[in-house]
Protein backbone atom coordinates (compact mmCIF):
# COMPACT_ATOMS: atom_id res chain seq x y z
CA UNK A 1 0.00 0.00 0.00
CA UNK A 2 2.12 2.61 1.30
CA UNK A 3 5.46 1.51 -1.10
CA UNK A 4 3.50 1.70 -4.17
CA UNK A 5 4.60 4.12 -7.10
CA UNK A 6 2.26 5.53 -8.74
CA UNK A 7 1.25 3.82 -11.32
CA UNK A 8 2.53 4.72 -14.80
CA UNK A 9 -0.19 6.88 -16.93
CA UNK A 10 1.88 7.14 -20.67
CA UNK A 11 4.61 5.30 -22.53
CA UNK A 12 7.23 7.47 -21.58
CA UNK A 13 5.91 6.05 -17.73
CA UNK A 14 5.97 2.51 -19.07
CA UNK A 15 9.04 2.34 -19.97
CA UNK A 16 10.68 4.08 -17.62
CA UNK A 17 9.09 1.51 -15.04
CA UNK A 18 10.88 -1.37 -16.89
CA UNK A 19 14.19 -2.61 -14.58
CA UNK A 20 17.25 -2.21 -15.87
CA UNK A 21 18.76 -5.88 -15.75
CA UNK A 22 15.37 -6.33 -17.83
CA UNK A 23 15.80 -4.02 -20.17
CA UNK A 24 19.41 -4.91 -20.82
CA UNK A 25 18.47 -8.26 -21.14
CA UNK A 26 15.64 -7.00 -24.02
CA UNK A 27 18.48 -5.02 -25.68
CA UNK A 28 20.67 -7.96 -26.03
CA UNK A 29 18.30 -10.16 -27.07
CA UNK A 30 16.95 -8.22 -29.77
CA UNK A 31 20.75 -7.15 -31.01
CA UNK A 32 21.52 -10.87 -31.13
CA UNK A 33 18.13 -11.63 -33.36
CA UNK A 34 18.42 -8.65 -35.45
CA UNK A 35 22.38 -9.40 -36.38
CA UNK A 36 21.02 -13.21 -37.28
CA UNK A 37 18.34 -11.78 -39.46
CA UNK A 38 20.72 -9.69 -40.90
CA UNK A 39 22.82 -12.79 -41.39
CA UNK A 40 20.40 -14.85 -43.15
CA UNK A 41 18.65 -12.08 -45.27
CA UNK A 42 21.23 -9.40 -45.88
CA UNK A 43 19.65 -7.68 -49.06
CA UNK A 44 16.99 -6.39 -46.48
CA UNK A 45 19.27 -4.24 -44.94
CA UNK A 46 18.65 -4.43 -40.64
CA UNK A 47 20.87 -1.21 -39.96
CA UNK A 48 18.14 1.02 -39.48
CA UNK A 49 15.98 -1.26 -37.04
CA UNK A 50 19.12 -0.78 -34.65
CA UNK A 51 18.18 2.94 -33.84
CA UNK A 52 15.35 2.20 -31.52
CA UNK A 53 17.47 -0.11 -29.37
CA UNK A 54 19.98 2.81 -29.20
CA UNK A 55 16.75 5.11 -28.39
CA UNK A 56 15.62 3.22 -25.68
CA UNK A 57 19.32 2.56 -24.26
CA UNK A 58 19.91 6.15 -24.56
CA UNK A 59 16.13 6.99 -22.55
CA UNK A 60 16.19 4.31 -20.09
CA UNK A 61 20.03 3.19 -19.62
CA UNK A 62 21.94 6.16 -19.80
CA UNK A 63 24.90 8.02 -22.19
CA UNK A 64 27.42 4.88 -21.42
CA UNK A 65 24.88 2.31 -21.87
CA UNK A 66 23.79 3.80 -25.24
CA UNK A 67 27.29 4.40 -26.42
CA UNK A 68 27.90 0.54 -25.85
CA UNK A 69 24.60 -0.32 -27.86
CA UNK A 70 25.64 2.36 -30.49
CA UNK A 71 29.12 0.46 -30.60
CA UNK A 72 27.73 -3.02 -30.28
CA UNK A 73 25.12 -2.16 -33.18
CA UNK A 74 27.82 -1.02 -35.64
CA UNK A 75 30.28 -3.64 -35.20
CA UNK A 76 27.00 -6.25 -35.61
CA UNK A 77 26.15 -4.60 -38.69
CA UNK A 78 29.52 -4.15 -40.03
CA UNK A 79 30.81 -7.30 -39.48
CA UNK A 80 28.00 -8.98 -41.79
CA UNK A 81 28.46 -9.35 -45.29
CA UNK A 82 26.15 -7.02 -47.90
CA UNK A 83 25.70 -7.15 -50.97
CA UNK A 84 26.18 -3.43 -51.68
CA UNK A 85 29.76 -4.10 -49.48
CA UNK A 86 31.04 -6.92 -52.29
CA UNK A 87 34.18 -5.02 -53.93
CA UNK A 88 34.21 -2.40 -52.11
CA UNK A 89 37.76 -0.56 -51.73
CA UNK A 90 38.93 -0.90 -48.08
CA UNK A 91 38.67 2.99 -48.20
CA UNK A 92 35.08 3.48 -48.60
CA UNK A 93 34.75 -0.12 -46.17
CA UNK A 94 36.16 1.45 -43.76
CA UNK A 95 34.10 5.10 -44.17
CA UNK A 96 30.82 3.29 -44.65
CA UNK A 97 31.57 1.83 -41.33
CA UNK A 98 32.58 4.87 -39.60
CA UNK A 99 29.38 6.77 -41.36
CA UNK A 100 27.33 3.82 -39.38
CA UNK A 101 28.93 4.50 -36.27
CA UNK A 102 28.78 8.12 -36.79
CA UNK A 103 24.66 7.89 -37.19
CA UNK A 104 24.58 6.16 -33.94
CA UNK A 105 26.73 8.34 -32.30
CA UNK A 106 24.27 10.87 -33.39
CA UNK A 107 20.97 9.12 -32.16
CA UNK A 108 22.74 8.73 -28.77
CA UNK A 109 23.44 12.30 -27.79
CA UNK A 110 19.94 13.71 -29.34
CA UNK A 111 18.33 11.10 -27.56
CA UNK A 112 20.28 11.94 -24.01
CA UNK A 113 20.28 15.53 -24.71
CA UNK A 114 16.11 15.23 -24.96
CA UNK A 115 16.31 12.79 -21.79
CA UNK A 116 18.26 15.68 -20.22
CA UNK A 117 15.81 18.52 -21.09
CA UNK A 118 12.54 16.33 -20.13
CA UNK A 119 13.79 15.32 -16.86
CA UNK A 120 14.59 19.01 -16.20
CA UNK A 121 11.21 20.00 -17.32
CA UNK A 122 9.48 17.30 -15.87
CA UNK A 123 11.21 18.11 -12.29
CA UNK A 124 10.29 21.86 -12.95
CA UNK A 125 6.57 20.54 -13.43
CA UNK A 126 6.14 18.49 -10.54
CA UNK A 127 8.06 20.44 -7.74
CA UNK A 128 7.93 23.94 -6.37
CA UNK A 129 10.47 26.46 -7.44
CA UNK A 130 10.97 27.50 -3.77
CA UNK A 131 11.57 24.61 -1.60
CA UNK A 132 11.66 21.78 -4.13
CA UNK A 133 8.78 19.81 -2.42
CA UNK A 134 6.72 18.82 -4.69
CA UNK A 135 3.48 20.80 -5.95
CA UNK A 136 0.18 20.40 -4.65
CA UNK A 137 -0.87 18.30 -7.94
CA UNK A 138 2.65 16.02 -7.86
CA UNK A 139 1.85 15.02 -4.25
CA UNK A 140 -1.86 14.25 -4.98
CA UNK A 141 -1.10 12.02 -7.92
CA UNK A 142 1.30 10.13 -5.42
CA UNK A 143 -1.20 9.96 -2.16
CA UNK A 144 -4.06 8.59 -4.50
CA UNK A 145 -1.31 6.16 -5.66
CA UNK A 146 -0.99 5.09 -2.15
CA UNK A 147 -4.29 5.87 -0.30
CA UNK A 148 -6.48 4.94 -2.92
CA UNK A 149 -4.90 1.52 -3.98
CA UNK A 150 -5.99 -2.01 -3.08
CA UNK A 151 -4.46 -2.51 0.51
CA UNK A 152 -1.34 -4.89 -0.22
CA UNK A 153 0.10 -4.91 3.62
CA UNK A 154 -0.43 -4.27 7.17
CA UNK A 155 1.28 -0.73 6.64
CA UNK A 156 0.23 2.58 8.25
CA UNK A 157 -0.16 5.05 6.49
CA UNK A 158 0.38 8.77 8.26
CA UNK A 159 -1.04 11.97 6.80
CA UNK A 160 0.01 15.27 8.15
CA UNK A 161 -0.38 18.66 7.60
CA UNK A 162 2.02 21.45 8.77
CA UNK A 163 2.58 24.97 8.51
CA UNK A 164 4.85 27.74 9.96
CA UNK A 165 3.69 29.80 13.17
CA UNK A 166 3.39 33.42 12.88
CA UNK A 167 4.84 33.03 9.25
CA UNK A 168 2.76 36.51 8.43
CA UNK A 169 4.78 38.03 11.44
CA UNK A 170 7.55 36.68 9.94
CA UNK A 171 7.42 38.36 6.65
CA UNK A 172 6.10 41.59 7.84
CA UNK A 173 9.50 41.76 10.41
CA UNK A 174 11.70 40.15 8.15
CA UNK A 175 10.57 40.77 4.48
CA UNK A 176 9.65 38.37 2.34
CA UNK A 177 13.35 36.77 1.73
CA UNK A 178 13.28 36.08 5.82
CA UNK A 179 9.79 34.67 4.96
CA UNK A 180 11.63 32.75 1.97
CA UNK A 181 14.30 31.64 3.78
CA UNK A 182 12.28 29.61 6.80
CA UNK A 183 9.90 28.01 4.00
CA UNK A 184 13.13 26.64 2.65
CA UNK A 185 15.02 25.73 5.60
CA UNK A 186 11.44 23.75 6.90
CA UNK A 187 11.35 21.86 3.52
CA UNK A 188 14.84 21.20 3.58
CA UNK A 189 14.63 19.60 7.16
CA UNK A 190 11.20 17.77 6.70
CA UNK A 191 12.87 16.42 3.53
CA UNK A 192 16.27 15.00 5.40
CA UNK A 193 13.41 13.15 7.86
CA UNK A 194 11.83 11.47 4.69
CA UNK A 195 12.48 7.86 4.59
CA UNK A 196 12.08 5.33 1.36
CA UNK A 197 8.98 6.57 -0.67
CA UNK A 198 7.71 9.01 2.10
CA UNK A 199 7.07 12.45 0.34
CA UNK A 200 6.72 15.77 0.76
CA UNK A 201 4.81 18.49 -0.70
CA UNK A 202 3.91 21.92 -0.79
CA UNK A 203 0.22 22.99 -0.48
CA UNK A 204 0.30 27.21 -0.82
CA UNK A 205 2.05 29.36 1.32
CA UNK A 206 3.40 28.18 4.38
CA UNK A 207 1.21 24.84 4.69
CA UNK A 208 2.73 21.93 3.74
CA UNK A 209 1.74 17.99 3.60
CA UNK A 210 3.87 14.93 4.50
CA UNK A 211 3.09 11.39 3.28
CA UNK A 212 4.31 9.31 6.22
CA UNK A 213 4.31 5.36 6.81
CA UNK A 214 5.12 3.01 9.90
CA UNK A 215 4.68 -0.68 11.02
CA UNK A 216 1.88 0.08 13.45
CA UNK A 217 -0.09 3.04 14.72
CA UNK A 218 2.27 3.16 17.53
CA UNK A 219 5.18 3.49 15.48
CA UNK A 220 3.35 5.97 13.17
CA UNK A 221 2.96 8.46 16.26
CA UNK A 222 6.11 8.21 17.23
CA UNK A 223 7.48 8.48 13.73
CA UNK A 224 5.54 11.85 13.47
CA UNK A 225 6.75 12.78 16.67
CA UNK A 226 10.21 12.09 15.93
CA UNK A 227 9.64 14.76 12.58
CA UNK A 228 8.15 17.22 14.74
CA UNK A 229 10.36 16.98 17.26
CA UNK A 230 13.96 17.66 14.47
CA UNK A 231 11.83 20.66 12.55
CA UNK A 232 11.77 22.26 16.42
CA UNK A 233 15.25 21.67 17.10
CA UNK A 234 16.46 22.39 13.33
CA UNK A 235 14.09 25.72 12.76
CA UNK A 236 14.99 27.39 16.21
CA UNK A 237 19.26 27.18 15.17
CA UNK A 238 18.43 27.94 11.71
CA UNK A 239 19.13 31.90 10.69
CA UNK A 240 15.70 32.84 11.23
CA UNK A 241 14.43 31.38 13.82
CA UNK A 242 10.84 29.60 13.43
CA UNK A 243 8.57 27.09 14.73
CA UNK A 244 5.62 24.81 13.15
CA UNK A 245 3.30 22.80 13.89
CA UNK A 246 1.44 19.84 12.39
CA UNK A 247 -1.92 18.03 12.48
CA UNK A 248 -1.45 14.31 11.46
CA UNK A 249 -3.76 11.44 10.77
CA UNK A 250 -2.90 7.69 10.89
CA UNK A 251 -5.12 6.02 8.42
CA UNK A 252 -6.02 2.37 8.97
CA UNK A 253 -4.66 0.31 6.34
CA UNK A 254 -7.38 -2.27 5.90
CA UNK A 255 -9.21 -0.24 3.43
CA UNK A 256 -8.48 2.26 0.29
CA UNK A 257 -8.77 5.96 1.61
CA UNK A 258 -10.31 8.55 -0.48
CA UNK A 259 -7.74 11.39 -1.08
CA UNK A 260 -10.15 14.69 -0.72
CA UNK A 261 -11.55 12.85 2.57
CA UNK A 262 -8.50 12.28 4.26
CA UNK A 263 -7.16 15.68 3.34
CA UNK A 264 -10.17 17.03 4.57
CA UNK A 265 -10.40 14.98 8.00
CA UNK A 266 -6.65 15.98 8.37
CA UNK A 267 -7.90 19.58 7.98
CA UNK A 268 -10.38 19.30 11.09
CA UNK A 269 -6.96 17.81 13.32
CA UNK A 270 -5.09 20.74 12.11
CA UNK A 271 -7.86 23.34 13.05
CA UNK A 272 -7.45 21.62 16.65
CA UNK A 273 -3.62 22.20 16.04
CA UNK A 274 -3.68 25.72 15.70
CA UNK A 275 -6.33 26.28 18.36
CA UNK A 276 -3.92 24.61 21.06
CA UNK A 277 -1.22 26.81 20.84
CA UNK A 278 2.45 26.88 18.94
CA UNK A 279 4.57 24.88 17.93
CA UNK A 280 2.12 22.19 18.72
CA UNK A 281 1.31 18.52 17.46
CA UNK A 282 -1.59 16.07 17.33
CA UNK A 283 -2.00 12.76 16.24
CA UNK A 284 -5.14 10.93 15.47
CA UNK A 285 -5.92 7.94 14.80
CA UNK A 286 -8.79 7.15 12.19
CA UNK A 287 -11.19 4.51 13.01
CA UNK A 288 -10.46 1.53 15.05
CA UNK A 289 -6.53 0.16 14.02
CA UNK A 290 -5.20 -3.27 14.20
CA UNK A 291 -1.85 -2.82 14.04
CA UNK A 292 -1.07 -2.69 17.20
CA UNK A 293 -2.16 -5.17 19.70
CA UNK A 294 -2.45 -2.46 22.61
CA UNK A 295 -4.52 -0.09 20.43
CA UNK A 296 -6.72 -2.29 18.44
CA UNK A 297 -9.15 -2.20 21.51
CA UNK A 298 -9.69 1.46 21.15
CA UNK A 299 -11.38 4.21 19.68
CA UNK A 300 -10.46 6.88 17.60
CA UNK A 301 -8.99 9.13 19.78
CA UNK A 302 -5.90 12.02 19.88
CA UNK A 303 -2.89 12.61 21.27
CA UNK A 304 -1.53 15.82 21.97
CA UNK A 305 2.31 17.00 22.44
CA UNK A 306 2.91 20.27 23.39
């Protein structure tokens, strides 16, 4: 449930979902039948039907790994007899050879150089220019991934919301690059207490969401405690000083979660947040949980730290 990726929408998705040791494994398998076919009919001419192994190398694999398919695909070619080759002077052998792996040289850098600029684009897309959590429509696509899939495990899942106290104060006394400066420094620090596919995001402003998972409800608090608890410590030292506070939920993982309903019931803790006080965090626990022997007896109920 909660280590699912979301899962992929277009081709581009697809096949960058494909493992590597499978896709090399596709590559060399299809170099090996293509230089055979190329063997037994060479009049057809197999040079061209190289490229898209080189363009998925190049998309999937890497620079290296495409140069090596580039190589591998003009000595394959090269080394079989053609009928256009018979008599050839070793001259022009040798320049129609170095014309082949000239072409693929070529495919490989436009290909990388378009990988390059839609991975750049892509990140631009999907994360805010400030504090590089991701946008409010990035970090939806991967809760409903996760919320909204067919339980798999016994996994907790831990939705919280957080924002910055006094953050208005703080840009009216500081101007907006103090403002900018504590939005960073809390993304930064939420983002070092990320672990495996937990994420981060940024709703508006100074509010913020965190995608959270743990063994057991028990574990979840804690683990939500233990975030709280470094964003305190970290935002006080940092140049401008700051506190937050957050309003988390710990979803039951026997059942898919609707995204705008758990949002929306994490809302209602975080309204109880900011009535308590600063630099404050609650915890509740959604509906009755099994994941913990101690708890699964109880109701939902809250916890409060101060």
């Amino acid at each position: 449930m909660p280590g699912r990726e979301p899962t992929p929408r277009d081709p581009l998705d697809t096949l960058q979902a494909w493992r590597k040791a499978g896709m090399w494994a596709a590559l060399v398998a299809a170099c090996l039948i293509l230089a055979a076919a190329d063997r037994v009919v060479p009049e057809a001419g197999m040079a061209a039907l190289f490229i898209p192994l080189i363009t998925f190398a190049g998309w999937r694999l890497g620079p290296r790994e495409a140069c090596s398919v580039a190589l591998a695909a003009a000595l394959l070619n090269v080394s079989t007899p053609h009928a256009g080759d018979a008599g050839l002077p070793p001259v022009l052998a040798i320049l129609r050879g170095i014309l082949r792996l000239g072409t693929n040289a070529f495919v490989v850098w436009a290909v990388c150089t378009l990988r390059s600029a839609y991975d750049r684009e892509r990140t631009a897309a999907r994360h805010d220019g400030l504090t590089g959590a991701l946008n409010r429509a990035a970090f939806e696509e991967h809760a409903r991934s996760i919320l909204e899939a067919e339980p798999c495990d016994q996994r907790v899942t831990v939705l919280a919301l957080a924002d910055i106290d006094d953050f208005k104060v703080v840009n009216d006394t500081g101007g907006h690059a103090a403002g900018d400066a504590v939005l960073r420094a809390f993304a930064e620090i939420a983002a070092a207490s990320l672990d495996g596919r937990e994420r981060l995001g940024r709703l508006g402003g100074d509010e913020f969401v965190l995608l959270l998972e743990a063994d057991t409800a028990e574990a979840a608090r804690s683990r939500i405690e233990a975030v709280h608890r470094r964003l305190t410590d970290d935002l006080w030292s940092a140049p401008v000083p700051a506190t937050a506070s957050i309003g988390a939920l710990v979803l039951q993982p026997e059942r898919r979660h609707d995204w705008v309903s758990a949002l929306k019931a994490a809302d209602h803790v975080m309204y109880a947040v900011k009535a308590s006080g600063k630099n404050a965090l609650r915890v509740e626990i959604s509906g009755m949980v099994a994941a913990s022997p101690d708890m699964s007896r109880l109701p939902a109920r809250a916890f409060a730290v101060a």
